[in-house]
Protein backbone atom coordinates (compact mmCIF):
# COMPACT_ATOMS: atom_id res chain seq x y z
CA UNK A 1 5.14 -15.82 6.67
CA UNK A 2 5.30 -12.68 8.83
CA UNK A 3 8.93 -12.37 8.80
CA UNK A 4 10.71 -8.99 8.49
CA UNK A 5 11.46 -9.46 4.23
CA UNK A 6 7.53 -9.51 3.61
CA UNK A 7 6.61 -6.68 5.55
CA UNK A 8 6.02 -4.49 2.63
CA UNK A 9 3.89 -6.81 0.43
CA UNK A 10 1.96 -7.08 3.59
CA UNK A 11 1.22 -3.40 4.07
CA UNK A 12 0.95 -3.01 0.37
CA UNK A 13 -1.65 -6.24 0.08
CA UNK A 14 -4.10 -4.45 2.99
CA UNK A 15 -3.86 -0.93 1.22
CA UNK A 16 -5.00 -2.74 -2.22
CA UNK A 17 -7.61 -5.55 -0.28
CA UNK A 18 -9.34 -1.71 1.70
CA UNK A 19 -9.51 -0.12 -1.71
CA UNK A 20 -11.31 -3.52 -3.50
CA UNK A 21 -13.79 -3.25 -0.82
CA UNK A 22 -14.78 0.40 -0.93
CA UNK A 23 -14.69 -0.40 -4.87
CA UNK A 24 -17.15 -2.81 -4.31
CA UNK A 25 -19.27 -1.21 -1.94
CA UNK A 26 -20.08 1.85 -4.01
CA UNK A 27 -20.63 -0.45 -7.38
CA UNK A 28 -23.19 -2.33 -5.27
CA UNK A 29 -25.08 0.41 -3.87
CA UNK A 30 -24.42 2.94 -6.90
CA UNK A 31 -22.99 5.22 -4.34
CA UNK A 32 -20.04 7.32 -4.86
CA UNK A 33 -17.64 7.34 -2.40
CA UNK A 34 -16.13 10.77 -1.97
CA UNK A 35 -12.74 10.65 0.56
CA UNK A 36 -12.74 13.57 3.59
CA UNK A 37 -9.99 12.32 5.81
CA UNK A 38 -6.80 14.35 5.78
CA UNK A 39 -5.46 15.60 3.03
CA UNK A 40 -1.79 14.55 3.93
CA UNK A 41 -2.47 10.89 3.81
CA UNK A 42 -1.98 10.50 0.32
CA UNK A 43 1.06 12.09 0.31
CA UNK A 44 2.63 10.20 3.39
CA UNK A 45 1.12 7.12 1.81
CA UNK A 46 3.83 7.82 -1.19
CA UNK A 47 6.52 8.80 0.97
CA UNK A 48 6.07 5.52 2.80
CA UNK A 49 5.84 3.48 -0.34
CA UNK A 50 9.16 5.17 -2.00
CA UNK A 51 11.09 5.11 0.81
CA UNK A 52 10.23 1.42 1.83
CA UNK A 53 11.25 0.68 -2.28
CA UNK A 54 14.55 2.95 -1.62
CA UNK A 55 15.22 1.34 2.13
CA UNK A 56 15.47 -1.75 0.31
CA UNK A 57 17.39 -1.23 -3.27
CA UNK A 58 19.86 0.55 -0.34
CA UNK A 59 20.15 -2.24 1.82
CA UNK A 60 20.49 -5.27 0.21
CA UNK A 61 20.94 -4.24 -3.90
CA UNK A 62 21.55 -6.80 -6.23
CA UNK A 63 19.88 -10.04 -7.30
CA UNK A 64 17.26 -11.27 -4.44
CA UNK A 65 16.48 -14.44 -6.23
CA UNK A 66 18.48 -17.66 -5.78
């Protein structure tokens, strides 16, 4: 399950899973969640994400299905 292929999904899975739980932590409380970490996350998080998609149309392209 961990194998190299599914590493993405993975990291992609965890980023979605933290933002359902902040989600629904402030519809629970009725508290607004307001984000002051750095400001570059967001854009390294969609540098990551596009180059992960372009790392692998570039490495393997073509059908992945059998």
């Amino acid at each position: 399950m961990l194998n190299r292929e599914n590493a993405i999904g993975l990291i992609l899975l965890l980023l979605c899973a933290a933002v359902a739980v902040v989600l629904l932590f402030s519809i629970a409380t009725g508290a607004r969640f307001r984000f002051e970490g750095p400001s570059w996350l967001g854009t390294a998080l969609v540098i990551l994400f596009i180059g992960g998609s372009l790392y692998g149309l570039l490495l393997r392209p073509g059908r992945r299905w059998p």
